[in-house]
PDB file of N, CA and C in Angstrom:
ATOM      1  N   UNK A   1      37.116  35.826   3.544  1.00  0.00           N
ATOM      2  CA  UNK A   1      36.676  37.022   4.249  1.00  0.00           C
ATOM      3  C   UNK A   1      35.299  37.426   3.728  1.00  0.00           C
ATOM      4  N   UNK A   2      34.616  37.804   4.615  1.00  0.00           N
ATOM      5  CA  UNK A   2      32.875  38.497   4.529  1.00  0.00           C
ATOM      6  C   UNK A   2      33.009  39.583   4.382  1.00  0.00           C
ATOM      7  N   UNK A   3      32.223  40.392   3.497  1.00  0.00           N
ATOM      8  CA  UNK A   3      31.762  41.690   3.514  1.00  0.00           C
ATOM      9  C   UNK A   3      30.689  42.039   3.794  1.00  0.00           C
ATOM     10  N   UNK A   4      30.278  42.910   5.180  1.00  0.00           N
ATOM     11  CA  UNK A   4      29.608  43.237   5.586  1.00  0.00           C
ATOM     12  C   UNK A   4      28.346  44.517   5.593  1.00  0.00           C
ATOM     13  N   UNK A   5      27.625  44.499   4.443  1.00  0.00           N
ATOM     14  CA  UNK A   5      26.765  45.462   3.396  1.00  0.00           C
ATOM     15  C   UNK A   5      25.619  45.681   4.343  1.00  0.00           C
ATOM     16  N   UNK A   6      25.151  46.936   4.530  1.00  0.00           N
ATOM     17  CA  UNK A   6      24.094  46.952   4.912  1.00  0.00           C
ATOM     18  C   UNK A   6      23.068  46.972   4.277  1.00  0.00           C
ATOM     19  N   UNK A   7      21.796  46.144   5.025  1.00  0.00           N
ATOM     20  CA  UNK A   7      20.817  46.146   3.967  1.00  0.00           C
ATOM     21  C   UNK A   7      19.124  46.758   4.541  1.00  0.00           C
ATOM     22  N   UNK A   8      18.736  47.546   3.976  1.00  0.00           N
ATOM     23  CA  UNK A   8      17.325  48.091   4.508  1.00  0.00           C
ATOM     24  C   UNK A   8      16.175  47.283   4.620  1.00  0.00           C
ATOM     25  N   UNK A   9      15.516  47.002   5.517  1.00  0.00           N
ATOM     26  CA  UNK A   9      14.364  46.263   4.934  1.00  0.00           C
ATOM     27  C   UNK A   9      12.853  47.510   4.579  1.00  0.00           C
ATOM     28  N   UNK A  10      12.766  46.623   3.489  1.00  0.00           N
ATOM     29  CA  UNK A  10      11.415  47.036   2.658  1.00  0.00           C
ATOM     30  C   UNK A  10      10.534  46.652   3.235  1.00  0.00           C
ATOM     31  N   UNK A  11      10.372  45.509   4.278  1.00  0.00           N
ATOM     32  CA  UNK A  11       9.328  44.507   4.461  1.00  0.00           C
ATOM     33  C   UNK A  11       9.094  43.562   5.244  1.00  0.00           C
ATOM     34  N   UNK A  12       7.967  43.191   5.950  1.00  0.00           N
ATOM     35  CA  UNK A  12       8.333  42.604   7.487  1.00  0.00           C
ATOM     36  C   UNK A  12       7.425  41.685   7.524  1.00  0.00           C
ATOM     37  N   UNK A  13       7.187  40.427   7.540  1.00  0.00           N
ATOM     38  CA  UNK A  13       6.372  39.183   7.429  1.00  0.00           C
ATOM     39  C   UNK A  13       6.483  38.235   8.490  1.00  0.00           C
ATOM     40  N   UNK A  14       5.755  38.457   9.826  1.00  0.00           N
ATOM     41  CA  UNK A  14       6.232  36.852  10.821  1.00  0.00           C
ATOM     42  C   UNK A  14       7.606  37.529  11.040  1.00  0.00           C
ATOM     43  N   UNK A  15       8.377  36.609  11.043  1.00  0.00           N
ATOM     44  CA  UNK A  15       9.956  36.363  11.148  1.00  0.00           C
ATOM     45  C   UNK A  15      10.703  36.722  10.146  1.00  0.00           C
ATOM     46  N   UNK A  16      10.185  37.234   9.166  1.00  0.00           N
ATOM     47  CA  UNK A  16      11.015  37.172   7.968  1.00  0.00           C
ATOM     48  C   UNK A  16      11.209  38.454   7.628  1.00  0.00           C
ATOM     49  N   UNK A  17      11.963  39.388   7.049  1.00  0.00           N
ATOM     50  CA  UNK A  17      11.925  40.975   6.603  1.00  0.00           C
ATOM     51  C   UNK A  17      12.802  40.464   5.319  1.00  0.00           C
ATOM     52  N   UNK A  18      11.898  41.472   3.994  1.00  0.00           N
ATOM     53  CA  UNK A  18      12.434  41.389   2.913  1.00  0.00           C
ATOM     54  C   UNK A  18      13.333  43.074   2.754  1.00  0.00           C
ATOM     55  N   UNK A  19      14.740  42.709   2.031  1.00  0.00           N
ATOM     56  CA  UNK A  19      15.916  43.677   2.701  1.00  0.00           C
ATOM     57  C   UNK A  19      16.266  43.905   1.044  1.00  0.00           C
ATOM     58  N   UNK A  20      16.314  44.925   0.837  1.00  0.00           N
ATOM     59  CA  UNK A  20      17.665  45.756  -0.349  1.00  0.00           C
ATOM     60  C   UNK A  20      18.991  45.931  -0.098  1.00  0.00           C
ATOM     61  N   UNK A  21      19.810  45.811  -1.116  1.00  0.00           N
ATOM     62  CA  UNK A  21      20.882  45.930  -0.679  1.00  0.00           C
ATOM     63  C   UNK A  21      21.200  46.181  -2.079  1.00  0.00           C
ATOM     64  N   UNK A  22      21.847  47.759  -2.678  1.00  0.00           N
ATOM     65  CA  UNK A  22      21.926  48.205  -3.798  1.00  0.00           C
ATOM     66  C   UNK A  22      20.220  47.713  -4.535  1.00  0.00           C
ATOM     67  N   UNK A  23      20.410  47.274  -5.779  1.00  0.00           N
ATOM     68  CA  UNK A  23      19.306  47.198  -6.757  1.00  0.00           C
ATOM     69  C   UNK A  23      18.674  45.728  -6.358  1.00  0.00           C
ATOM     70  N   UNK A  24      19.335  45.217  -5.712  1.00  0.00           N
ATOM     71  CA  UNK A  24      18.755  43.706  -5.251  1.00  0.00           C
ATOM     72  C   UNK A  24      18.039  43.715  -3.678  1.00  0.00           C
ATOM     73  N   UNK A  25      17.293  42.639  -4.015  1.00  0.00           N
ATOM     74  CA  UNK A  25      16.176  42.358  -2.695  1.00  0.00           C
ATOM     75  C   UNK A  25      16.275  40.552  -2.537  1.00  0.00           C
ATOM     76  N   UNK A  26      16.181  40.790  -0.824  1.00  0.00           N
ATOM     77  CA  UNK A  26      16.311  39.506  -0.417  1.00  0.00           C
ATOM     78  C   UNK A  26      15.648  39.095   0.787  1.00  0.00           C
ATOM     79  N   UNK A  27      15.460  37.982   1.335  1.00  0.00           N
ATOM     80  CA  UNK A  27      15.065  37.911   2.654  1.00  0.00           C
ATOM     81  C   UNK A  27      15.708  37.488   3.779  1.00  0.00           C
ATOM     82  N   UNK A  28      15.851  38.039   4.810  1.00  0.00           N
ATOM     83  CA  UNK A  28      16.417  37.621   5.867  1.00  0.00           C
ATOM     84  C   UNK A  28      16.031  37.650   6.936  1.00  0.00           C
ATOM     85  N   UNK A  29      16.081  36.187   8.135  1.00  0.00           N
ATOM     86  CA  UNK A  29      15.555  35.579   9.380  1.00  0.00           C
ATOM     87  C   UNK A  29      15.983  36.862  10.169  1.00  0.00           C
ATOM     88  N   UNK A  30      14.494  37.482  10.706  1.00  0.00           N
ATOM     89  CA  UNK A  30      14.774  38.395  12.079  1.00  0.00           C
ATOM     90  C   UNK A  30      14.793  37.717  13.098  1.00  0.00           C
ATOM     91  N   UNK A  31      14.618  36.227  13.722  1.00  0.00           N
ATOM     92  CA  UNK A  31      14.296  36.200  15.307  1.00  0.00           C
ATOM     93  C   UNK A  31      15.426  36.836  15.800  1.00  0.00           C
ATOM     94  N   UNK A  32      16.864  36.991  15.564  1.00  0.00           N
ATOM     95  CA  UNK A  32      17.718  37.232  16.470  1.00  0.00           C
ATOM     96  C   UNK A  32      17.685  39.250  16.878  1.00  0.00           C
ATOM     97  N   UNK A  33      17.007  39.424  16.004  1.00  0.00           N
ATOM     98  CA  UNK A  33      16.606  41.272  16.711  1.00  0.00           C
ATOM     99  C   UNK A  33      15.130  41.154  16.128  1.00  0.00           C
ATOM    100  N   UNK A  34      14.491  40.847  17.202  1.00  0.00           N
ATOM    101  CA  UNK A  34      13.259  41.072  17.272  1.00  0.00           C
ATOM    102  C   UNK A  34      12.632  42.508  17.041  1.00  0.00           C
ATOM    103  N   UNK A  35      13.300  43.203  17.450  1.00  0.00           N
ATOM    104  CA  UNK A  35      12.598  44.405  17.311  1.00  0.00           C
ATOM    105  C   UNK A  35      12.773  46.039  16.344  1.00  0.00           C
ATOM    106  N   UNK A  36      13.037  45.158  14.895  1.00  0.00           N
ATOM    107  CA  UNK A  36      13.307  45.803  13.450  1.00  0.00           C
ATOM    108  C   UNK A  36      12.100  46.195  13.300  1.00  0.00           C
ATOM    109  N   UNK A  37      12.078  47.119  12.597  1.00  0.00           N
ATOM    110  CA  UNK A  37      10.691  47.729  11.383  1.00  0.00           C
ATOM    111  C   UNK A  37      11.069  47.842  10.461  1.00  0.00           C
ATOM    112  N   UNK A  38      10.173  48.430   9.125  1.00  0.00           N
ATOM    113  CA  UNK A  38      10.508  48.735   7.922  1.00  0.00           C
ATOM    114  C   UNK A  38      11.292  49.814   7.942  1.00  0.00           C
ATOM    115  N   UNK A  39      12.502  49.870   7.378  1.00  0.00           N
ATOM    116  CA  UNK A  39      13.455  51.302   6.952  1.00  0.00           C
ATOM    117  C   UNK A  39      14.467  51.001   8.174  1.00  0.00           C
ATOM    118  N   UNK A  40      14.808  50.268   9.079  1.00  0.00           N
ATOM    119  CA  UNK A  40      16.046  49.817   9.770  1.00  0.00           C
ATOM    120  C   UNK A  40      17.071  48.963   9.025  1.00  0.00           C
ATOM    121  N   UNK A  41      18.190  48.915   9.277  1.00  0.00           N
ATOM    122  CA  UNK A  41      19.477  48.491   8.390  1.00  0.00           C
ATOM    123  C   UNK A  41      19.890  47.885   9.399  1.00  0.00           C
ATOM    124  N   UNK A  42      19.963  46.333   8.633  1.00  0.00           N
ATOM    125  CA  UNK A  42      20.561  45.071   9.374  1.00  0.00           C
ATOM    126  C   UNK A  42      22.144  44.807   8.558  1.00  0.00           C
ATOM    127  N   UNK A  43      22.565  44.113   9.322  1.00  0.00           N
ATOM    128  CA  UNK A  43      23.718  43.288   9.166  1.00  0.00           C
ATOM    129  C   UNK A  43      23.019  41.682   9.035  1.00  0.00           C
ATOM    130  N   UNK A  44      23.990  40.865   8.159  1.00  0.00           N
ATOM    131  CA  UNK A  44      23.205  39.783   8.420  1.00  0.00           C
ATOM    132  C   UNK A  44      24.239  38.945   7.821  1.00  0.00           C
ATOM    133  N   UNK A  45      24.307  37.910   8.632  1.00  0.00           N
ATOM    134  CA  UNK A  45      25.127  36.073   8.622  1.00  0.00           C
ATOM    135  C   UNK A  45      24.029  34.808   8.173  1.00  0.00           C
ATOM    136  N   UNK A  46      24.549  34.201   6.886  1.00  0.00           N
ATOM    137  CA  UNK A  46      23.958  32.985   6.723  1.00  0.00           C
ATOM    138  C   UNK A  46      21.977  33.138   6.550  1.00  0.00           C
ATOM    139  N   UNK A  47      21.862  34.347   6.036  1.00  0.00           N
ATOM    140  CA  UNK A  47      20.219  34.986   5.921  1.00  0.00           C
ATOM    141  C   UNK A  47      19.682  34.796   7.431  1.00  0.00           C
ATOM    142  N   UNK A  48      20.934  35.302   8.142  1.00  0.00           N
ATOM    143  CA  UNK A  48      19.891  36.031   9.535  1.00  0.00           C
ATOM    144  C   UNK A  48      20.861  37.005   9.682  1.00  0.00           C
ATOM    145  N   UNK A  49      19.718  37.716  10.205  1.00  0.00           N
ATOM    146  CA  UNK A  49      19.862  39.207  10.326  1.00  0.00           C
ATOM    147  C   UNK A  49      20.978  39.136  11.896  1.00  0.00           C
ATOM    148  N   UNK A  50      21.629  39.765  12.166  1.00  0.00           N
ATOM    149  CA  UNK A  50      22.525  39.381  13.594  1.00  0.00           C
ATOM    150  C   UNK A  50      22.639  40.972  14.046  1.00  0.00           C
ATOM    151  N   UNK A  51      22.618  42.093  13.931  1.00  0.00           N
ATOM    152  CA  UNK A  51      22.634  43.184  14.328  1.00  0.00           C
ATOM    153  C   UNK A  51      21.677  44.636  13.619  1.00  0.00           C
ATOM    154  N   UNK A  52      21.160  45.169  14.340  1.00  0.00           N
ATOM    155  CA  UNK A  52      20.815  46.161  13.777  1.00  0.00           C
ATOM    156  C   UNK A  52      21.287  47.441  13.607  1.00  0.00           C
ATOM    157  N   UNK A  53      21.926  48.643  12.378  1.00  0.00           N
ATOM    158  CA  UNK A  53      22.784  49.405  12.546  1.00  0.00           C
ATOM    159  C   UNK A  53      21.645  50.897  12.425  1.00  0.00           C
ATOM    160  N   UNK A  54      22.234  52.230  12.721  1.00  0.00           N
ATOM    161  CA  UNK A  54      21.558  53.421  12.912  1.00  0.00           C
ATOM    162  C   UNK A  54      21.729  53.593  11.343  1.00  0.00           C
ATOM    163  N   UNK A  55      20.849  54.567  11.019  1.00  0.00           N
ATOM    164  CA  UNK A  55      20.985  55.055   9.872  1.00  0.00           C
ATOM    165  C   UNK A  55      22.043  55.510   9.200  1.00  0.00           C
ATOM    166  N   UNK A  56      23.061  56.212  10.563  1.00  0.00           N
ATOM    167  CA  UNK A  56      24.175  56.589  10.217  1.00  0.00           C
ATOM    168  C   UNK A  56      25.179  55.756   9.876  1.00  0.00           C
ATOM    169  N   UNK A  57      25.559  54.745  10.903  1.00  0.00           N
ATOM    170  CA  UNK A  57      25.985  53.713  10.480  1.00  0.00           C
ATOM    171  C   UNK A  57      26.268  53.196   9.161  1.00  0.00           C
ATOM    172  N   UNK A  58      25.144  52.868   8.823  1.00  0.00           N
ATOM    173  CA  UNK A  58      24.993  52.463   7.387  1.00  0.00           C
ATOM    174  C   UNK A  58      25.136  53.306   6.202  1.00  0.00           C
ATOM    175  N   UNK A  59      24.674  54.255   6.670  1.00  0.00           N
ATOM    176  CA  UNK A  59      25.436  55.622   5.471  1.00  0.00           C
ATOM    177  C   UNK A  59      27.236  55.748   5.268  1.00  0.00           C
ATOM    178  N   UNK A  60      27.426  55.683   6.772  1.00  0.00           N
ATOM    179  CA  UNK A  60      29.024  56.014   6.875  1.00  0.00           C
ATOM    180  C   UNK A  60      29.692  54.698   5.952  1.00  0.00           C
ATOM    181  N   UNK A  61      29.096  53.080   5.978  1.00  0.00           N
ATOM    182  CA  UNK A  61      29.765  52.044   5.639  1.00  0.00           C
ATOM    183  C   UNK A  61      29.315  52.053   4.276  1.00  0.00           C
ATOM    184  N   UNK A  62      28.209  52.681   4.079  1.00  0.00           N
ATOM    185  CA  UNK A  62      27.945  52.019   2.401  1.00  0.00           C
ATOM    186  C   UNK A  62      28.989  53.339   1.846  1.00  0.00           C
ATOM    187  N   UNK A  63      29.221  54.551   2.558  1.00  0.00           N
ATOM    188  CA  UNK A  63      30.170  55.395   1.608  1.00  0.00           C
ATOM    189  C   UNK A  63      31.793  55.084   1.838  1.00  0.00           C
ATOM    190  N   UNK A  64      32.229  53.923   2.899  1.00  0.00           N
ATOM    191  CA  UNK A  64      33.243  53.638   2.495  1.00  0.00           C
ATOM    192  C   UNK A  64      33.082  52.699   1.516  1.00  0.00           C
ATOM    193  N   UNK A  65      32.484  51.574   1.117  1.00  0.00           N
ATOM    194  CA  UNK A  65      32.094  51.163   0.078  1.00  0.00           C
ATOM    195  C   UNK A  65      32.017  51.555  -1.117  1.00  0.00           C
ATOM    196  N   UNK A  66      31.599  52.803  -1.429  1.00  0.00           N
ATOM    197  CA  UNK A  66      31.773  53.478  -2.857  1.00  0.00           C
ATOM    198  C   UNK A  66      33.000  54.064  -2.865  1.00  0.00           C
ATOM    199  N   UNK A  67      33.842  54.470  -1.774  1.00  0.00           N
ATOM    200  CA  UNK A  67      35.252  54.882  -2.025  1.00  0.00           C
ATOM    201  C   UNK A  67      36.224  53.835  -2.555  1.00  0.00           C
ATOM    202  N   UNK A  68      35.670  52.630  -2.191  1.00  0.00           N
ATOM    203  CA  UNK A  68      37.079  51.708  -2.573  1.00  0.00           C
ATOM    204  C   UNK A  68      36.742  50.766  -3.457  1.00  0.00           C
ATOM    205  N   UNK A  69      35.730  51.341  -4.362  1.00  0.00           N
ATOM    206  CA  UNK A  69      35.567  50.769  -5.801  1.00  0.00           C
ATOM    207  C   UNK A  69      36.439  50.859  -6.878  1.00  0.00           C
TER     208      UNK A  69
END
């Protein structure tokens, strides 16, 4: 089973956006949502990005995340 973390990107290069996720940074393939900026929260499979979530979104999932630590 996958766990599905959202991750912000910091950073947008070509095709590529560099993403946080807690204290770590990584990169992940945008072609499949072309149309991210810096400070949008992706979902992402196999270092591509596959959905883009609202701010809220990602607030609501990263705080079930700290509940079931």
């Amino acid at each position: 089973m996958c766990l599905a973390i959202p991750h912000k990107i910091i950073k947008i290069r070509d095709t590529i956006a560099t993403v946080e996720c807690g204290q770590k940074t990584h990169t992940l393939d945008i072609r499949l949502t072309p149309k991210v900026k810096v400070g949008d929260y992706l979902m992402n499979e196999n270092n591509f990005a596959i959905y883009k979530m609202t701010k809220k979104e990602a607030q609501e999932t990263l705080k079930l995340f700290k509940h079931a630590k």
